[in-house]
Protein backbone atom coordinates (compact mmCIF):
# COMPACT_ATOMS: atom_id res chain seq x y z
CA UNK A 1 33.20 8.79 13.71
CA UNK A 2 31.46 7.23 11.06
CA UNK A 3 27.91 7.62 10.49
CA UNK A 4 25.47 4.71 10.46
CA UNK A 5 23.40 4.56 7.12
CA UNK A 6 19.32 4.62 8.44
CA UNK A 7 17.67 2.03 6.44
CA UNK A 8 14.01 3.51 6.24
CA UNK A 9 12.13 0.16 6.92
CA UNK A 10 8.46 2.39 8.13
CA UNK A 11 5.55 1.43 5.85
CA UNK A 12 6.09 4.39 3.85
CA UNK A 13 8.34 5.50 2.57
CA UNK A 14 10.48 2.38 1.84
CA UNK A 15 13.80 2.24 0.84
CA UNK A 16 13.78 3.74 -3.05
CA UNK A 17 16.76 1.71 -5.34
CA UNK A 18 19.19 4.03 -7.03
CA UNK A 19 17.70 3.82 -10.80
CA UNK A 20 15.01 4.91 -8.84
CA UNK A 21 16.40 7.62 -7.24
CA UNK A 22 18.79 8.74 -10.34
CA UNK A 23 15.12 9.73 -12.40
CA UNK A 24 14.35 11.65 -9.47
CA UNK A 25 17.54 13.63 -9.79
CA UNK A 26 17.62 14.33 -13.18
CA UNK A 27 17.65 17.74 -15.41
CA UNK A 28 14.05 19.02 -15.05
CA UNK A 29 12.19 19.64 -18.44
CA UNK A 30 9.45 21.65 -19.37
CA UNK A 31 6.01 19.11 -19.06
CA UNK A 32 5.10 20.03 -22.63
CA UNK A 33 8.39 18.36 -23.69
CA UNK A 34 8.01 15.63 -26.29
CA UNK A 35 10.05 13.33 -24.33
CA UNK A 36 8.83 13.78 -21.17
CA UNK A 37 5.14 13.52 -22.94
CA UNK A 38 6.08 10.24 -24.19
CA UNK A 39 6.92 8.83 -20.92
CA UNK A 40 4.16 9.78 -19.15
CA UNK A 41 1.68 8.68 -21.52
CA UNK A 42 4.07 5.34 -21.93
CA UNK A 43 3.79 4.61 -17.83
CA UNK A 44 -0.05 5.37 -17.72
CA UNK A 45 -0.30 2.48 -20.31
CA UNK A 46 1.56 0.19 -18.34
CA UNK A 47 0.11 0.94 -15.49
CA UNK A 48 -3.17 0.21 -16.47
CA UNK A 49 -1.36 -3.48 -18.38
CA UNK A 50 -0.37 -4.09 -14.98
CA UNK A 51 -3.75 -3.90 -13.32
CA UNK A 52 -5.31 -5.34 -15.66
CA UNK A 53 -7.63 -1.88 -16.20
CA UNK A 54 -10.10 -1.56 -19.11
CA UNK A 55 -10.87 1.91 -17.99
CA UNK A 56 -8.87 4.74 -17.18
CA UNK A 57 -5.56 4.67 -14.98
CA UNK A 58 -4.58 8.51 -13.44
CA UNK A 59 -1.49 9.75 -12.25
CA UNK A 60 -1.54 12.89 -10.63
CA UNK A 61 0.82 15.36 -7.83
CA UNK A 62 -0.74 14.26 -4.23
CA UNK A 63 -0.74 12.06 -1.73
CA UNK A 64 -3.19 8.80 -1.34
CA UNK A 65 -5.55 10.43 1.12
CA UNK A 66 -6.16 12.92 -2.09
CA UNK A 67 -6.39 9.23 -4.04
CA UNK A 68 -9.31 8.66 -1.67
CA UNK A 69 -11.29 11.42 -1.87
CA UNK A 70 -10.44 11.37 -5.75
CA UNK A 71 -12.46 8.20 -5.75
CA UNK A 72 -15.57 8.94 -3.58
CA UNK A 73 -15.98 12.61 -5.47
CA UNK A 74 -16.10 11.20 -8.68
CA UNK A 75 -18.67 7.91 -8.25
CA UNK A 76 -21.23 9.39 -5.52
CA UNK A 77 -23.58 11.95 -5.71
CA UNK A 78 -24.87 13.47 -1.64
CA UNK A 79 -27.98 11.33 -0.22
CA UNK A 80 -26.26 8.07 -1.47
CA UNK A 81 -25.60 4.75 0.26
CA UNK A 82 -21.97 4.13 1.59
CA UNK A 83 -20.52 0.78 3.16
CA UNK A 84 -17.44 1.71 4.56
CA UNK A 85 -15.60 -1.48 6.30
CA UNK A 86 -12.85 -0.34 8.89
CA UNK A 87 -10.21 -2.62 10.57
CA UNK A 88 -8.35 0.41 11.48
CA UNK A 89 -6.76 3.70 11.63
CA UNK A 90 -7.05 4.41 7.91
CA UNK A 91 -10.23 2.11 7.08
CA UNK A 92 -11.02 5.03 9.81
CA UNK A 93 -9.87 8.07 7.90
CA UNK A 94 -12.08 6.61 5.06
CA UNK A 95 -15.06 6.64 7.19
CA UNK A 96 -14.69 10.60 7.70
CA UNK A 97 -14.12 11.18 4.04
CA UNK A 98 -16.94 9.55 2.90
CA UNK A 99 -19.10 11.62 5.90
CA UNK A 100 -18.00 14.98 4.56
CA UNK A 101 -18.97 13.68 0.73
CA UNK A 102 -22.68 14.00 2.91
CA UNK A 103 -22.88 10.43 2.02
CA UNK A 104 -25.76 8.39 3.74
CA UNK A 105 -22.51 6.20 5.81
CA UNK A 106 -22.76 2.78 7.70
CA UNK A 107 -19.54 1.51 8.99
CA UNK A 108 -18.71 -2.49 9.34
CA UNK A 109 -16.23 -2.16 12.04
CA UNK A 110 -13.50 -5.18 12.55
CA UNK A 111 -12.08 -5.15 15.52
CA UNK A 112 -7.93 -4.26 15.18
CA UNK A 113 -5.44 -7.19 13.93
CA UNK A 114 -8.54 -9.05 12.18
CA UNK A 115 -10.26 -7.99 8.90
CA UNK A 116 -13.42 -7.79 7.05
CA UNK A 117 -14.57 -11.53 5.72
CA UNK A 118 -17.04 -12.20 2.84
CA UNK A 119 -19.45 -13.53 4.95
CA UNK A 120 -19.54 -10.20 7.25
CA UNK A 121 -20.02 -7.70 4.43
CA UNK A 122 -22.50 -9.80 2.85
CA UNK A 123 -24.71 -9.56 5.50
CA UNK A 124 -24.14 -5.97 5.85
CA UNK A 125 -25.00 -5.00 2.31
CA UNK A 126 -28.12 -7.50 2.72
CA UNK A 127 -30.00 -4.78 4.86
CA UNK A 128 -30.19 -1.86 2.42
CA UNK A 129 -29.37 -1.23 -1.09
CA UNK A 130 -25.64 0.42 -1.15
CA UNK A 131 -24.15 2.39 -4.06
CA UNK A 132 -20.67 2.28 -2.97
CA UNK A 133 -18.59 0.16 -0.47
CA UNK A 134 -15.12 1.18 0.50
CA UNK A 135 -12.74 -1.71 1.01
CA UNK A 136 -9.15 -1.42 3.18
CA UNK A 137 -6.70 -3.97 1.29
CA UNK A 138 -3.70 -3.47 3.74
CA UNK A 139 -4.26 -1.94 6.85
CA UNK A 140 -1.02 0.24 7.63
CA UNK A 141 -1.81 0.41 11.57
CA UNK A 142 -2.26 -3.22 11.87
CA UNK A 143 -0.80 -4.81 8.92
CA UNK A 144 -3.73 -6.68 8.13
CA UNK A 145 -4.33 -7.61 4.76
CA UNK A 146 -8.10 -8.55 3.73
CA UNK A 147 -9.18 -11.36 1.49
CA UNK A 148 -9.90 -9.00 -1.22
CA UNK A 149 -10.13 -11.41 -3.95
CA UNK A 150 -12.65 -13.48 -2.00
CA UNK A 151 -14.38 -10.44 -1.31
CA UNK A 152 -14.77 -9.35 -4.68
CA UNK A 153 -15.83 -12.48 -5.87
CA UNK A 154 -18.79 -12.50 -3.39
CA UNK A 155 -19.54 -8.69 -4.38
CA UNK A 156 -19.72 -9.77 -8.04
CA UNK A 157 -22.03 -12.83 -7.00
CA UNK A 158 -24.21 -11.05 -5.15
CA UNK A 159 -24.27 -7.08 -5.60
CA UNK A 160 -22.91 -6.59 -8.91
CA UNK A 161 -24.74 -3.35 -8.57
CA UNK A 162 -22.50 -1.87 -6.01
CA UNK A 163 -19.59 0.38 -6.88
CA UNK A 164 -16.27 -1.60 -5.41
CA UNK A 165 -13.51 1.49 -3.82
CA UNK A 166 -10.21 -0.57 -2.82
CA UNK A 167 -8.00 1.65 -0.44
CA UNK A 168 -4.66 -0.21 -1.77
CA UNK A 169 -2.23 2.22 -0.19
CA UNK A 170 -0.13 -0.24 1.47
CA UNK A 171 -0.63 -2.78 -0.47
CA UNK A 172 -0.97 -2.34 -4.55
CA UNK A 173 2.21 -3.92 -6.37
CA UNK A 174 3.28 -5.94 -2.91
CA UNK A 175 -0.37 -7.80 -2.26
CA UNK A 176 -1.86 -9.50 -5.56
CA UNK A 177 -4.47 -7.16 -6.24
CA UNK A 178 -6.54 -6.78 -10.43
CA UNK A 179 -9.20 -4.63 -11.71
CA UNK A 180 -10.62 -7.32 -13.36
CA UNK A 181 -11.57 -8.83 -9.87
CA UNK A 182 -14.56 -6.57 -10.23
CA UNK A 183 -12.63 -3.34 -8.42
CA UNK A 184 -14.31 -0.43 -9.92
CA UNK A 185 -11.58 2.07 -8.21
CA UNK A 186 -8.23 0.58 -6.50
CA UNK A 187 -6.10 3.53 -5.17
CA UNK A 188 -2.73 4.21 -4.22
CA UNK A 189 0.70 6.51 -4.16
CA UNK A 190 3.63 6.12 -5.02
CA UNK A 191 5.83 5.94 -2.00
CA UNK A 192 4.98 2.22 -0.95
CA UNK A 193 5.21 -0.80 -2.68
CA UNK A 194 6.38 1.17 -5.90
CA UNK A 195 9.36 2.28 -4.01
CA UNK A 196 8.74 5.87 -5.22
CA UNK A 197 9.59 9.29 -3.18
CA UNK A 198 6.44 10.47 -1.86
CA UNK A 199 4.10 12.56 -3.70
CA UNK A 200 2.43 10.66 -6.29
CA UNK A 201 -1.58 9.84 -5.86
CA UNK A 202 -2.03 6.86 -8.73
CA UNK A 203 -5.73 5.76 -9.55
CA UNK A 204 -6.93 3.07 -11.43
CA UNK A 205 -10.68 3.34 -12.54
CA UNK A 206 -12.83 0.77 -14.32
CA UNK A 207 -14.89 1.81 -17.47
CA UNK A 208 -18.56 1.30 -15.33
CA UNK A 209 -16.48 4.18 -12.66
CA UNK A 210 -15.63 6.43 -15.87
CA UNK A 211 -18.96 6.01 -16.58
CA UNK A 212 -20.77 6.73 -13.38
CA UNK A 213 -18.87 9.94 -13.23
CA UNK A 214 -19.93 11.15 -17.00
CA UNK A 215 -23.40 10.49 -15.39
CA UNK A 216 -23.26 12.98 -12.70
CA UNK A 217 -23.24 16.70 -12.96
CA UNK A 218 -20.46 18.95 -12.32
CA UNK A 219 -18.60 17.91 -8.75
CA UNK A 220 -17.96 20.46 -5.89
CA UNK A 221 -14.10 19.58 -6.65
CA UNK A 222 -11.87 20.43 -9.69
CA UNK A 223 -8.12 19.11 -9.10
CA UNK A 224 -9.34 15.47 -8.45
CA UNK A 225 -12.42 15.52 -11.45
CA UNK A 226 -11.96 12.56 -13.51
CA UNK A 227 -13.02 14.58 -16.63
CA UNK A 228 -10.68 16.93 -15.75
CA UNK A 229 -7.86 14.53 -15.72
CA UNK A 230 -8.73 12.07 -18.08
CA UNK A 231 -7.58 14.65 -21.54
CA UNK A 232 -4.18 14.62 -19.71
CA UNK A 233 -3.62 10.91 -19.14
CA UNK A 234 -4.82 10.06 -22.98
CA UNK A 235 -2.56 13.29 -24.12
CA UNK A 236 -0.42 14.37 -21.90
CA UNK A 237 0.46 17.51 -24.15
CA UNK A 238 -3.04 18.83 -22.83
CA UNK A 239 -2.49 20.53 -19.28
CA UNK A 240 -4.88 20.63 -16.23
CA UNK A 241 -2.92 20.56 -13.55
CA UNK A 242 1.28 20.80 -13.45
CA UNK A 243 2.68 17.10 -13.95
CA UNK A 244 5.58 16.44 -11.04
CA UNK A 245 8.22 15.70 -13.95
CA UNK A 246 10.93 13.96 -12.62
CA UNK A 247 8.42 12.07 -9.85
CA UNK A 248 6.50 9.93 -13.44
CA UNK A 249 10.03 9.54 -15.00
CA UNK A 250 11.19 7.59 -11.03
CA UNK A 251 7.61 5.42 -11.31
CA UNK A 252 8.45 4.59 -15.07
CA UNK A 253 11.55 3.21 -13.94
CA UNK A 254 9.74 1.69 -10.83
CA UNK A 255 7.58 0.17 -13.60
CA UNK A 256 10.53 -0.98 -15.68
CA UNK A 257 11.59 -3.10 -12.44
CA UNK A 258 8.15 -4.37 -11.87
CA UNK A 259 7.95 -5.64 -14.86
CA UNK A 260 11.63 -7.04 -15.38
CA UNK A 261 10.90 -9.06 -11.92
CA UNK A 262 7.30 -9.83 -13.05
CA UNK A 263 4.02 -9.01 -11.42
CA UNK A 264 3.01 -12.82 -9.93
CA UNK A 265 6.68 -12.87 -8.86
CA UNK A 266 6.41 -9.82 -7.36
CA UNK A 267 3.47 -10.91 -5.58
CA UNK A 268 5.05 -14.14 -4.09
CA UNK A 269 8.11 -12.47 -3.38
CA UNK A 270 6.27 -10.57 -0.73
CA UNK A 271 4.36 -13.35 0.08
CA UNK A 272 7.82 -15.20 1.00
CA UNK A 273 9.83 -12.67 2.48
CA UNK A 274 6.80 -11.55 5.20
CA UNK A 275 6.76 -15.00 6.48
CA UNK A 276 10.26 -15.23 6.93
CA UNK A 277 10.85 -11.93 8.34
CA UNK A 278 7.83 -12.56 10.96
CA UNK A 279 9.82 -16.20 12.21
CA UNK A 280 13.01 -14.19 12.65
CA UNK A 281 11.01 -11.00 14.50
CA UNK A 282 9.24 -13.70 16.70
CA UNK A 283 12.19 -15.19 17.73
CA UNK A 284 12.96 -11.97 19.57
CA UNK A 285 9.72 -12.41 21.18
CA UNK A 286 7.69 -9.82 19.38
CA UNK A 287 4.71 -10.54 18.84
CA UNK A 288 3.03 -9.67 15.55
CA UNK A 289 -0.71 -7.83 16.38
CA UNK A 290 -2.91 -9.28 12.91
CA UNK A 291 -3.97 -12.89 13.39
CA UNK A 292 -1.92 -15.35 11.26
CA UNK A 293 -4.13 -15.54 8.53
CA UNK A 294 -4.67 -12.18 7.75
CA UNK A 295 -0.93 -11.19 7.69
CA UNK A 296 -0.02 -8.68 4.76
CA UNK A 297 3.08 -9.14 2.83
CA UNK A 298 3.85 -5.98 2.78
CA UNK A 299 4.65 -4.45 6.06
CA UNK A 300 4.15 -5.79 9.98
CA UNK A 301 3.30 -4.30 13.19
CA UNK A 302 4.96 -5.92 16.50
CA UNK A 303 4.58 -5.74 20.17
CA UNK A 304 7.05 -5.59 22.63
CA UNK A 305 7.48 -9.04 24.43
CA UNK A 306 5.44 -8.81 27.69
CA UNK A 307 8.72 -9.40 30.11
CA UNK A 308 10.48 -6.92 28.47
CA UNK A 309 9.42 -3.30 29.87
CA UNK A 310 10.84 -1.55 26.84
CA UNK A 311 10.52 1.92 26.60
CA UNK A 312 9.00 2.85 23.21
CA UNK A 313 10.02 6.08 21.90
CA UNK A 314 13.82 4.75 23.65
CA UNK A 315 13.74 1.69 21.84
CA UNK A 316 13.10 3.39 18.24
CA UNK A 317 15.29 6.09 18.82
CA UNK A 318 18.10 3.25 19.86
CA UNK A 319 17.19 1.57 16.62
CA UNK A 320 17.13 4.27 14.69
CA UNK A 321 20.95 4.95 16.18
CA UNK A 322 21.56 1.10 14.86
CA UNK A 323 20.71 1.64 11.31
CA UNK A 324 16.75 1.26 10.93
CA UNK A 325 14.27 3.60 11.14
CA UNK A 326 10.78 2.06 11.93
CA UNK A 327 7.44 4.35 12.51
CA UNK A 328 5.42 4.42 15.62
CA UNK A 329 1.87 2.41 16.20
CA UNK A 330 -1.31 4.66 15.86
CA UNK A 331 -4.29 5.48 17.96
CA UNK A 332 -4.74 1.74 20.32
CA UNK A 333 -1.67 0.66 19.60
CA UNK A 334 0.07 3.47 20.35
CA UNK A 335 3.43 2.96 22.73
CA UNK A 336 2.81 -0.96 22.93
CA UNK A 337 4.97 -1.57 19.46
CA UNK A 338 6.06 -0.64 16.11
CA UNK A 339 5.49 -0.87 12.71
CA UNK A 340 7.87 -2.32 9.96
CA UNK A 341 7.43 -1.95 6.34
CA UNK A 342 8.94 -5.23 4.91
CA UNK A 343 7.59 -3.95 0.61
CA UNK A 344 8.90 -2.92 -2.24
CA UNK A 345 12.11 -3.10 -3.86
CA UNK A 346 13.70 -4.20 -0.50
CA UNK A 347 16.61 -6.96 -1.54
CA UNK A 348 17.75 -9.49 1.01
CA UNK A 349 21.07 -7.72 2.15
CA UNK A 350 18.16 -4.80 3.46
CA UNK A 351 16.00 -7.65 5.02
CA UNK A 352 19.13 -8.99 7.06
CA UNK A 353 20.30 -5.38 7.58
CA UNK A 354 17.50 -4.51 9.60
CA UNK A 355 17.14 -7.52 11.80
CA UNK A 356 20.40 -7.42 12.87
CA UNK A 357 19.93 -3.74 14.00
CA UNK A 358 16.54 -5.20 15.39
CA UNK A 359 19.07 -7.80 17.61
CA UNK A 360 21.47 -5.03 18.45
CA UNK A 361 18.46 -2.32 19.47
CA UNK A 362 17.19 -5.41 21.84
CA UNK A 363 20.26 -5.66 23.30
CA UNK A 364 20.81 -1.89 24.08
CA UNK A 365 17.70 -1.85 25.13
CA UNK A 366 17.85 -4.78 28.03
CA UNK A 367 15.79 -7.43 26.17
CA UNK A 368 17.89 -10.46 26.55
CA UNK A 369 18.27 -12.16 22.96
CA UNK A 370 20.33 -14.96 21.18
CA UNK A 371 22.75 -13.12 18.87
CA UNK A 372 22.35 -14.47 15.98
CA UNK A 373 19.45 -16.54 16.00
CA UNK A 374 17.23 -14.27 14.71
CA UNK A 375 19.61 -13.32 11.47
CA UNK A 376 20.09 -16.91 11.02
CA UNK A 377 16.32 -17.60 10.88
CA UNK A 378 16.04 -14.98 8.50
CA UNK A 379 19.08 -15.82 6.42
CA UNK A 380 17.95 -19.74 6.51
CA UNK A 381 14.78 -18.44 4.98
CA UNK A 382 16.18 -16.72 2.63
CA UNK A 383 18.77 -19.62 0.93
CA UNK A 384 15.65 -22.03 1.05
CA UNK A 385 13.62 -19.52 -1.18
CA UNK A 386 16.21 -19.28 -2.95
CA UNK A 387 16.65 -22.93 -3.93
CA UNK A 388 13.41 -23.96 -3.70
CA UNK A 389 12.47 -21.02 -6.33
CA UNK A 390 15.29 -21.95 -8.43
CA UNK A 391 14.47 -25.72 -8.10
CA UNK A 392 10.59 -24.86 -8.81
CA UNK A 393 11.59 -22.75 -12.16
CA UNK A 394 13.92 -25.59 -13.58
């Protein structure tokens, strides 16, 4: 019998492309070696060209929960003022780091499937005077992305004073996303839109954040200190903590593909693809849980069509079984749907892959479908992006 490839299609990890993966596998070296040195210090660099960073970028073993506490230790001192805004399980999981930091903590809480407005945090921060806000750019339990870029413009406007943490986890390199916004930290790892094997925590840190932390005294932590770091990522001959070698030689090649596809490209591409992916899900009947403007491009999360009685766990097991592996909804959501990572270096041959395993798990499943019709949507989609990019570009 032959086994069926599993595309992983969760939010993370997403599928990684074979350059990708070939970097991974390679000969290990010794971290003080002059070529590895070179391409470490080469990706920090365009990393920080990327994001548009006039500070410090960091690249470090870890995960991106580490990546958030990274950024709280090193800008906050205990007895300061936090703004945490929450539309979800992990704008959650921020609100509990920033507690333990001792951190004086109010919480704007949206509710689930909508997201944090302008106009909401500005009457928030109006109350009291706030050192740091912490910002959610992609929810991963709803897959709600917030108007970050409207947000930071108000922030600027209006509390230029206040240090700006962006949680982009699920979202930096898939949702358009710049330091230069006014984001004094944006945050991330590398097994999301980067399309990296998990285990890289990435940080990008504006000069006032480099700043704030040469300003406080010596921080309870040492693994995540910026100053500790910071020697490394200008030299990385000089050793603090041991560099995961063949993990920065997979994100310079992730790199290399961001920038041979382009970073606004990459952007819209996301943009695109989500919407098209959504009309083909939603001819199924699934509903998609974040209201229609605040859709993020890089992953979804869908309910099971009200008529349908389907079994959860069966139904991702059976499509699992069909080729895709998708990851379970958290805390509220648990049991009533299922999350879909749609970011990345996924091509269009993976995008049609998985919704025809989507069709086939229905089927198995009971859920009476169209055959077809929801791959045609998709592939429709598809061939009009296509031309219509092609017809934009010439």
């Amino acid at each position: 019998m032959i086994k069926t490839p599993k595309l992983v299609m969760t939010p993370g990890p997403t599928p990684v492309a074979r350059s990708i993966q070939d970097q991974t596998a390679r000969e290990t070296v010794a971290f003080g070696d002059a070529g590895f040195v070179g391409d470490y210090k080469e990706v920090v660099a365009e990393l920080k060209g990327i994001l548009r960073c006039n500070g410090e970028c960091f690249i470090i073993a870890g995960s991106g929960t580490l990546a958030m506490e990274m950024a709280v230790s090193n800008v906050t001192r205990q007895g300061d003022n936090a703004l945490v805004c929450t539309h979800g399980f992990f704008g959650d999981r921020y609100t509990e780091i920033v507690q333990r930091k001792r951190l004086n903590t109010d919480i704007l809480k949206v509710k689930w499937g909508s997201a944090p407005t302008p106009e909401l945090i500005d009457k928030e921060l109006s109350k009291k005077n706030y050192n740091i806000i912490t910002i959610t750019h992609v929810e991963t339990s709803t897959g709600v992305v917030a108007p970050l870029k409207e947000i930071c413009s108000m922030l600027k406007s209006n509390y230029p004073e206040v240090m700006v943490i962006v949680d982009g986890v699920a979202a930096t390199g898939g949702a358009e996303s710049y330091m230069d916004w006014g984001i004094d930290i944006l945050l991330t790892c590398s097994q999301k839109c980067f399309g990296v094997a998990p285990g890289l925590a990435i940080l990008w840190a504006s000069e006032r954040a480099v700043q704030a932390r040469k300003s406080l005294p010596p921080i309870p932590e040492s693994y995540i200190d910026f100053e500790k770091w910071i020697p490394v990522m200008n030299d990385p001959y000089k050793y603090w903590g041991a560099p995961p070698v063949n993990l920065i030689w997979a994100m310079k090649e992730s790199v290399r593909i961001i920038k041979e596809e382009g970073i606004t490209e990459r952007y819209d591409r996301h943009k695109r693809q989500a919407v098209i992916f959504d009309a083909a899900m939603e001819s199924m009947g699934f509903l998609n849980v974040a209201e229609t403007i605040y859709r993020a491009p890089t992953l979804s999360v869908y309910f099971y069509p009200g008529e349908s009685n389907i079994s959860d766990v069966y139904f991702r097991s059976i499509l699992a079984k069909e080729g895709v592996q998708a990851a379970a909804c958290l805390a509220e959501y648990a049991g009533k749907g299922f999350r879909l990572g749609h970011m990345g270096n996924i091509d269009k041959h993976t995008l049609v892959s998985a919704i025809a395993a989507v069709e086939r798990a229905c089927f198995r499943c009971g859920h009476k479908i169209e055959f077809g019709k929801a791959v045609g949507i998709l592939q429709e989609g598809l061939i009009k992006e296509h031309y219509e990019k092609n017809y934009e570009e010439n």
